[in-house]
Protein backbone atom coordinates (compact mmCIF):
# COMPACT_ATOMS: atom_id res chain seq x y z
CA UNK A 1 21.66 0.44 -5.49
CA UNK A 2 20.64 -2.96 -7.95
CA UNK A 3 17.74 -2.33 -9.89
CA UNK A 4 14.85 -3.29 -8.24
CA UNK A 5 13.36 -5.21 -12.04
CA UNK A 6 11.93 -7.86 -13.18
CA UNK A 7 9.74 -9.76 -15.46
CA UNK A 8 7.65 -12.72 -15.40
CA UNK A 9 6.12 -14.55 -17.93
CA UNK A 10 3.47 -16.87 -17.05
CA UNK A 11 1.79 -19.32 -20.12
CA UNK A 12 -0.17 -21.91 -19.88
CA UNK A 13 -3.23 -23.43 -21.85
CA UNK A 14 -5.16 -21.06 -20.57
CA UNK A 15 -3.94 -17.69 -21.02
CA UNK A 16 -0.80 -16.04 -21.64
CA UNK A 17 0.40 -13.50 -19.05
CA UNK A 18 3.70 -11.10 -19.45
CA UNK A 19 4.60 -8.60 -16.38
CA UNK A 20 7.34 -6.47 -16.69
CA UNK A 21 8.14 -4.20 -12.87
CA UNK A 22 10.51 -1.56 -11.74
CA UNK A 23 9.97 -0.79 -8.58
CA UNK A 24 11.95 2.12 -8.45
CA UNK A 25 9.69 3.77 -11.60
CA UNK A 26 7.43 6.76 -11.96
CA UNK A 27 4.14 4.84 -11.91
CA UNK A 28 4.26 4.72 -15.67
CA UNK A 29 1.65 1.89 -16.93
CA UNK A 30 1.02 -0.24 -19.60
CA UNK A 31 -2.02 -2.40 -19.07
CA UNK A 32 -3.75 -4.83 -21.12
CA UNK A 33 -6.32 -7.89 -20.33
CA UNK A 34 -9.13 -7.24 -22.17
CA UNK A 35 -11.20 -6.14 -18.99
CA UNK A 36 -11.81 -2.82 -18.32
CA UNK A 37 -12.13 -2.59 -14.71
CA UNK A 38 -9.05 -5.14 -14.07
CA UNK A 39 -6.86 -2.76 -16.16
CA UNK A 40 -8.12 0.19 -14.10
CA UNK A 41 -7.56 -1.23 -10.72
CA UNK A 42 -3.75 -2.52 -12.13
CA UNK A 43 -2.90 0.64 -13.33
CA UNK A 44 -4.39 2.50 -10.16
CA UNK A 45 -1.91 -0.34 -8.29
CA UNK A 46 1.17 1.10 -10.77
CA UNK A 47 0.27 4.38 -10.22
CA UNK A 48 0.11 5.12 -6.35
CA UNK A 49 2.76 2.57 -5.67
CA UNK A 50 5.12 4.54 -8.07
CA UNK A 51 6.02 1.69 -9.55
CA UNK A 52 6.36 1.21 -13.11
CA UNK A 53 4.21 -1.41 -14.55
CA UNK A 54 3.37 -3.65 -17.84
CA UNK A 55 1.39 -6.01 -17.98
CA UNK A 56 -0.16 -7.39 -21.22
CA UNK A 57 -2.57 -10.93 -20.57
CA UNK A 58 -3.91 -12.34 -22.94
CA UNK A 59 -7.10 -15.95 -23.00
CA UNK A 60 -6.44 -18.48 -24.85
CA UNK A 61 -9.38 -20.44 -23.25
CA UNK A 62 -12.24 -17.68 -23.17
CA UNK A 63 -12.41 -18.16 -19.38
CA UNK A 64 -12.00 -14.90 -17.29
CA UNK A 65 -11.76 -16.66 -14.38
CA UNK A 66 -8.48 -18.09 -15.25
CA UNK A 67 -7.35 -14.69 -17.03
CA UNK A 68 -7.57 -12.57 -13.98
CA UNK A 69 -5.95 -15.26 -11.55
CA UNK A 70 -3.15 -15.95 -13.89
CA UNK A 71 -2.65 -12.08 -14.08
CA UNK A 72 -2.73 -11.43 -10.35
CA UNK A 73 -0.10 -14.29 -9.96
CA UNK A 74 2.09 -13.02 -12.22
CA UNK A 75 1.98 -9.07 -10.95
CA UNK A 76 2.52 -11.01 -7.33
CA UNK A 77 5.59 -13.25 -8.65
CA UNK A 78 7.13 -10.40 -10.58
CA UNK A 79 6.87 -8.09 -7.83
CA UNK A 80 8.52 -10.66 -5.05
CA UNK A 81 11.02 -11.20 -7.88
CA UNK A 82 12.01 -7.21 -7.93
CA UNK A 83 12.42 -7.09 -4.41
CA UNK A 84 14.96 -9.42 -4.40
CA UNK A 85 16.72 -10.22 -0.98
CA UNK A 86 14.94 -7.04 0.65
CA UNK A 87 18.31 -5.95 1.74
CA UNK A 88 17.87 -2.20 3.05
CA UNK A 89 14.02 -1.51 3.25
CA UNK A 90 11.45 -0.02 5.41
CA UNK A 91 10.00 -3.64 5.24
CA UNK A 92 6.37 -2.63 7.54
CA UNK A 93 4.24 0.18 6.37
CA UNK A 94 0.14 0.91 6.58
CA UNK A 95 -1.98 2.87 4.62
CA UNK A 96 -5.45 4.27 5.18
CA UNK A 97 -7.27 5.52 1.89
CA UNK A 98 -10.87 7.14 0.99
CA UNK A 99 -12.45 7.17 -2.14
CA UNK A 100 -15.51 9.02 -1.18
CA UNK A 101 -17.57 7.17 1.68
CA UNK A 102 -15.81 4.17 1.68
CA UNK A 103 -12.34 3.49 3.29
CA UNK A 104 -9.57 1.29 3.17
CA UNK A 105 -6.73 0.08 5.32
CA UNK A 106 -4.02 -2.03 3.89
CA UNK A 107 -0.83 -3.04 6.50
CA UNK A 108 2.32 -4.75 4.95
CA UNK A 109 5.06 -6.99 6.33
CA UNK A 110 7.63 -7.10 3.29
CA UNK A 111 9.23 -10.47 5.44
CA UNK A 112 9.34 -13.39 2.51
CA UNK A 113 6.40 -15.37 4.32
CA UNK A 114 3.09 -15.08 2.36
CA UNK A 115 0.15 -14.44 4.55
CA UNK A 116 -2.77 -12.71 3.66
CA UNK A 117 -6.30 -11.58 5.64
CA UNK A 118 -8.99 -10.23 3.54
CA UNK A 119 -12.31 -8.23 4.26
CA UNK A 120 -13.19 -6.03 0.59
CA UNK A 121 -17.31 -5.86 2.25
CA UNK A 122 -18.41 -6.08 -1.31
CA UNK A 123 -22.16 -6.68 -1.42
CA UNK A 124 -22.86 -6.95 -5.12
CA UNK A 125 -22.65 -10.33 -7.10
CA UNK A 126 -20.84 -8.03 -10.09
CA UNK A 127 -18.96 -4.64 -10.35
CA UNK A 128 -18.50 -3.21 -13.79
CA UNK A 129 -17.17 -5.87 -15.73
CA UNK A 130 -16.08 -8.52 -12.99
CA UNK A 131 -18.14 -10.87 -10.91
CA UNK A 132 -17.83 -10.56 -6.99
CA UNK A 133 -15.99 -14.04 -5.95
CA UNK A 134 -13.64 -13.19 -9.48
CA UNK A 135 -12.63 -9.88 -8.03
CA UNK A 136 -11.80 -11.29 -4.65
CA UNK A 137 -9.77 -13.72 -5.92
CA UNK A 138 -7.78 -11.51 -8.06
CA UNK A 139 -6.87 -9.23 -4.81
CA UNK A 140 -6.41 -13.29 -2.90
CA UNK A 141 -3.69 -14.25 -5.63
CA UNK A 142 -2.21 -11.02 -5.83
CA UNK A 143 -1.28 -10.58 -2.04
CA UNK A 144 -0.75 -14.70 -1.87
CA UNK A 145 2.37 -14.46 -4.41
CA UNK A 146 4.04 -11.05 -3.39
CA UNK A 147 5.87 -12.96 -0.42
CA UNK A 148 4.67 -10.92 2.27
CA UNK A 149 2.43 -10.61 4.97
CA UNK A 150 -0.53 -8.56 4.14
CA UNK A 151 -4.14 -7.44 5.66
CA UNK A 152 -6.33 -5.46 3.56
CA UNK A 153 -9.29 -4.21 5.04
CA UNK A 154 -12.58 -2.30 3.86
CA UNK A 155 -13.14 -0.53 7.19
CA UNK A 156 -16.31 0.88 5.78
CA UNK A 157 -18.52 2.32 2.79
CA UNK A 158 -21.90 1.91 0.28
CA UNK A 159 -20.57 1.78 -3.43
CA UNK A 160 -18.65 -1.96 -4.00
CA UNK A 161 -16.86 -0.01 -6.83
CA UNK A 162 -15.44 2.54 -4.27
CA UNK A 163 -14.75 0.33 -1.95
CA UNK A 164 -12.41 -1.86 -4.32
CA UNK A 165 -10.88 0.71 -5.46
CA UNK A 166 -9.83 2.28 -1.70
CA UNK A 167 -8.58 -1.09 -1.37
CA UNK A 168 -6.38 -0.88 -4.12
CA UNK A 169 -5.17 2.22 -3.58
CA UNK A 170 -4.23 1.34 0.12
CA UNK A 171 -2.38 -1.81 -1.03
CA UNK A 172 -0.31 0.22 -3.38
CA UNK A 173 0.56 3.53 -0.96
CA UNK A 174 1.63 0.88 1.63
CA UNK A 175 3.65 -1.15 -0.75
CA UNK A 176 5.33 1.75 -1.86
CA UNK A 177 6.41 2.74 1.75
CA UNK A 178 7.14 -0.49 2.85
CA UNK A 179 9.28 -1.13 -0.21
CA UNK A 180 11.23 2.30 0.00
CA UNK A 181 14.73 2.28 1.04
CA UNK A 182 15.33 3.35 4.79
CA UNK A 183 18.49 5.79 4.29
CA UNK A 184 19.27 3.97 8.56
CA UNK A 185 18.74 0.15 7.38
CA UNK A 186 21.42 -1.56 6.86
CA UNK A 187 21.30 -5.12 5.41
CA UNK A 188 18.44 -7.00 5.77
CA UNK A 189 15.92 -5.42 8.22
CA UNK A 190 15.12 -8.61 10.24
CA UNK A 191 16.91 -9.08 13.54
CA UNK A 192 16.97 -12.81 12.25
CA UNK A 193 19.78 -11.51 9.88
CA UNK A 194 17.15 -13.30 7.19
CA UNK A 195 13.59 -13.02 5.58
């Protein structure tokens, strides 16, 4: 089996991003942005998607805005990048997670068309260090630049920082099975013979 690696590096005049994957890790993270809570949701990502992760982002602008976009890109482009021609995968794959009373449901298509639905239910205008509309864009341009099709769902809950981080947690258990080799898949695992 290839090496499912890769790394991105994403600069611009606003920030400086560097992403290094395997998906075929430990969940062994390195995470840096200078926000707390961003780092904790990308290294819960790393972590229950077993993947190995770095990612070290940097603002050259002082805008977080563009800081957590640019990182969520680059996570999404290195990731797509890893996969490579999907040859051999489980491809679908769903995940239901709690974290206390709230739950999340994340469903995956790994098929190289980028669609993405979206429901986190988060009622307050900030959690921890991140401002509502910043955090749902981060989770917008992450599943936008993986390549895939992708609903993640907050079925239900009370505490927004609970609820995010089900949401995470689904994405990345689902992305781990949908990104596992299937020992009966040969090729590509599209009965277009493509993805």
């Amino acid at each position: 089996m290839t090496p499912r690696k890769s790394s991105v590096n994403r600069s611009t005049k606003e920030t400086s991003v560097s992403v290094s994957v395997n998906l075929d890790g430990t969940g062994k993270t390195m995470i840096r942005t200078g926000i707390n809570f961003l780092d904790h949701l990308i290294t819960a990502f790393g972590k229950h998607g077993m993947m190995d992760l770095k990612v070290n982002a940097k603002s050259n602008d002082k805008i977080e805005h563009h800081l957590i976009e640019d990182t969520a890109i680059a996570i999404g482009l290195a990731i797509d990048k890893a996969l490579g021609t999907r040859s051999g995968i489980t491809r679908f794959s769903y995940a239901s997670v709690p974290m206390d009373e709230s739950l999340a449901e994340a469903s995956i298509d790994l098929v190289k068309r980028p669609f993405w639905k979206l429901a986190l239910s988060i009622k307050r205008n900030t959690i921890e260090d991140i401002s509502k509309e910043d955090l749902e864009h981060f989770f917008q341009s992450l599943l936008q630049n993986m390549n895939s099709c992708i609903h993640l769902t907050v079925k239900y809950g009370e505490n927004d920082h609970h609820k995010v981080e089900a949401a995470i947690k689904s994405l990345a258990v689902a992305f781990r099975e949908a990104s596992s080799y299937d020992k009966k898949q040969k090729g590509i695992p599209s009965t277009k013979g493509s993805m």
